[in-house]
Protein backbone atom coordinates (compact mmCIF):
# COMPACT_ATOMS: atom_id res chain seq x y z
CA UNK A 1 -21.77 45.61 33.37
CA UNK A 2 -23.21 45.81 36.79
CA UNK A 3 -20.69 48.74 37.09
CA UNK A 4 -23.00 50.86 34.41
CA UNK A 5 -20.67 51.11 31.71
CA UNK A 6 -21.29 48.14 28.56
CA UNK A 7 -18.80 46.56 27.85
CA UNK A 8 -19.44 45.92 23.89
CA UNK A 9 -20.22 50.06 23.24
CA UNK A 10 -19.25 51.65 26.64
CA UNK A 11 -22.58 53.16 27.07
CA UNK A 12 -24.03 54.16 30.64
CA UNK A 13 -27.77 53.08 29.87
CA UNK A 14 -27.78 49.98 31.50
CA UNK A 15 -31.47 48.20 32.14
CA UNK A 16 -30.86 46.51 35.77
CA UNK A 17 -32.12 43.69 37.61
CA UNK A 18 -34.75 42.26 34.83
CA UNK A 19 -36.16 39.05 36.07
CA UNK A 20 -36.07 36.18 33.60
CA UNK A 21 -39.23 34.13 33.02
CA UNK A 22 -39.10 30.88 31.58
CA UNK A 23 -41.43 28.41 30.45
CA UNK A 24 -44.40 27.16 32.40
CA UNK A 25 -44.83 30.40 33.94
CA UNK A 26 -41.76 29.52 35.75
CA UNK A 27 -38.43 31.88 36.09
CA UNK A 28 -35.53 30.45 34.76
CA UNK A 29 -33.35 28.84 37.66
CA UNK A 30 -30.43 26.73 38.38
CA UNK A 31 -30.15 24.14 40.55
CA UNK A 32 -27.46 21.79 42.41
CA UNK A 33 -28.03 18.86 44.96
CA UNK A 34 -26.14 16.24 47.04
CA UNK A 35 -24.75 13.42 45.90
CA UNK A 36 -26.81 10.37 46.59
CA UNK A 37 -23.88 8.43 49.32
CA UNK A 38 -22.18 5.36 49.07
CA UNK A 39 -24.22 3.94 51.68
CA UNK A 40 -27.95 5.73 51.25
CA UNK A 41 -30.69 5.35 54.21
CA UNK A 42 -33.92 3.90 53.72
CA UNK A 43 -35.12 7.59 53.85
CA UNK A 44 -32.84 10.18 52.10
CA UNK A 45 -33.72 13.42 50.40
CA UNK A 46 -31.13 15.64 49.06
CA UNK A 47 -29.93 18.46 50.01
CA UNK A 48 -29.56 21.34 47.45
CA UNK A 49 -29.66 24.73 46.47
CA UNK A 50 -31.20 26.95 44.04
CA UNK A 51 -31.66 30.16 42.24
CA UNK A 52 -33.16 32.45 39.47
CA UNK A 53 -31.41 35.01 37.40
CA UNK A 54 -31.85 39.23 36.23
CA UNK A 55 -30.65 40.33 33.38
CA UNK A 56 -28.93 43.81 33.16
CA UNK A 57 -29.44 44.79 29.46
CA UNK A 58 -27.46 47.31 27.60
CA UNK A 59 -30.01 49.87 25.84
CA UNK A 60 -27.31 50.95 23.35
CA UNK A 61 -26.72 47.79 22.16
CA UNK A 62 -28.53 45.17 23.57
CA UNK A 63 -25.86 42.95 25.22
CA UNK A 64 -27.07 41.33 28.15
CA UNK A 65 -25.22 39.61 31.11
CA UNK A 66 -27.48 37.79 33.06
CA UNK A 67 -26.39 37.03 37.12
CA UNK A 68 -27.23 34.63 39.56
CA UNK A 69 -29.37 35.84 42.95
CA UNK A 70 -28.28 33.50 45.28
CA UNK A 71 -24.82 33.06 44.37
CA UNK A 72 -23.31 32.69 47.97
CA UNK A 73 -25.59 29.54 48.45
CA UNK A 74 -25.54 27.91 45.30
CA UNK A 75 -21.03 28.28 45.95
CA UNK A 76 -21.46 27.47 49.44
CA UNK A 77 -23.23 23.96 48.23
CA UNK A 78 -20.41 23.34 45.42
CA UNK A 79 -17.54 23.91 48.50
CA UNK A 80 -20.19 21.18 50.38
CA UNK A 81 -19.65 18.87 47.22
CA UNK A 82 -23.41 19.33 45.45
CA UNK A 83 -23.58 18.71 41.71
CA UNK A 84 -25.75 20.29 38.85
CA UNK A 85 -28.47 18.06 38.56
């Protein structure tokens, strides 16, 4: 649908980019992080990566596909091995 055409009613008024909000005040995100290792240090924090969502919303009929904005990091950590957490 990003193209501008809906794909439920083929109509052209497409509503782009609408941030999500989600509860708390808070936008809805996803997030993924490292696996804790085998062998963890006394210190360890995980690595991971993040990221909210916009909507693009068809005005004909209301369908709504929703995308992630930072994609490229969030598949760069799944190559690296992160998991939804």
């Amino acid at each position: 649908m990003k193209s501008g055409t809906c794909p439920k009613c083929g109509s052209n008024e497409i509503l782009p980019e609408l941030r999500l909000h989600g509860g708390g005040g808070h936008p809805t995100y996803v997030d993924i992080k490292e696996p804790e290792p085998a062998t963890r240090p006394f210190i360890w924090a995980p690595k991971s990566e993040q990221s909210q969502f916009v909507a693009y919303i068809c005005g004909g009929c209301g369908y709504a596909e929703y995308y992630a904005v930072n994609y490229k990091a969030l598949n760069e950590g799944r190559q690296k091995g992160y998991i939804s957490g």
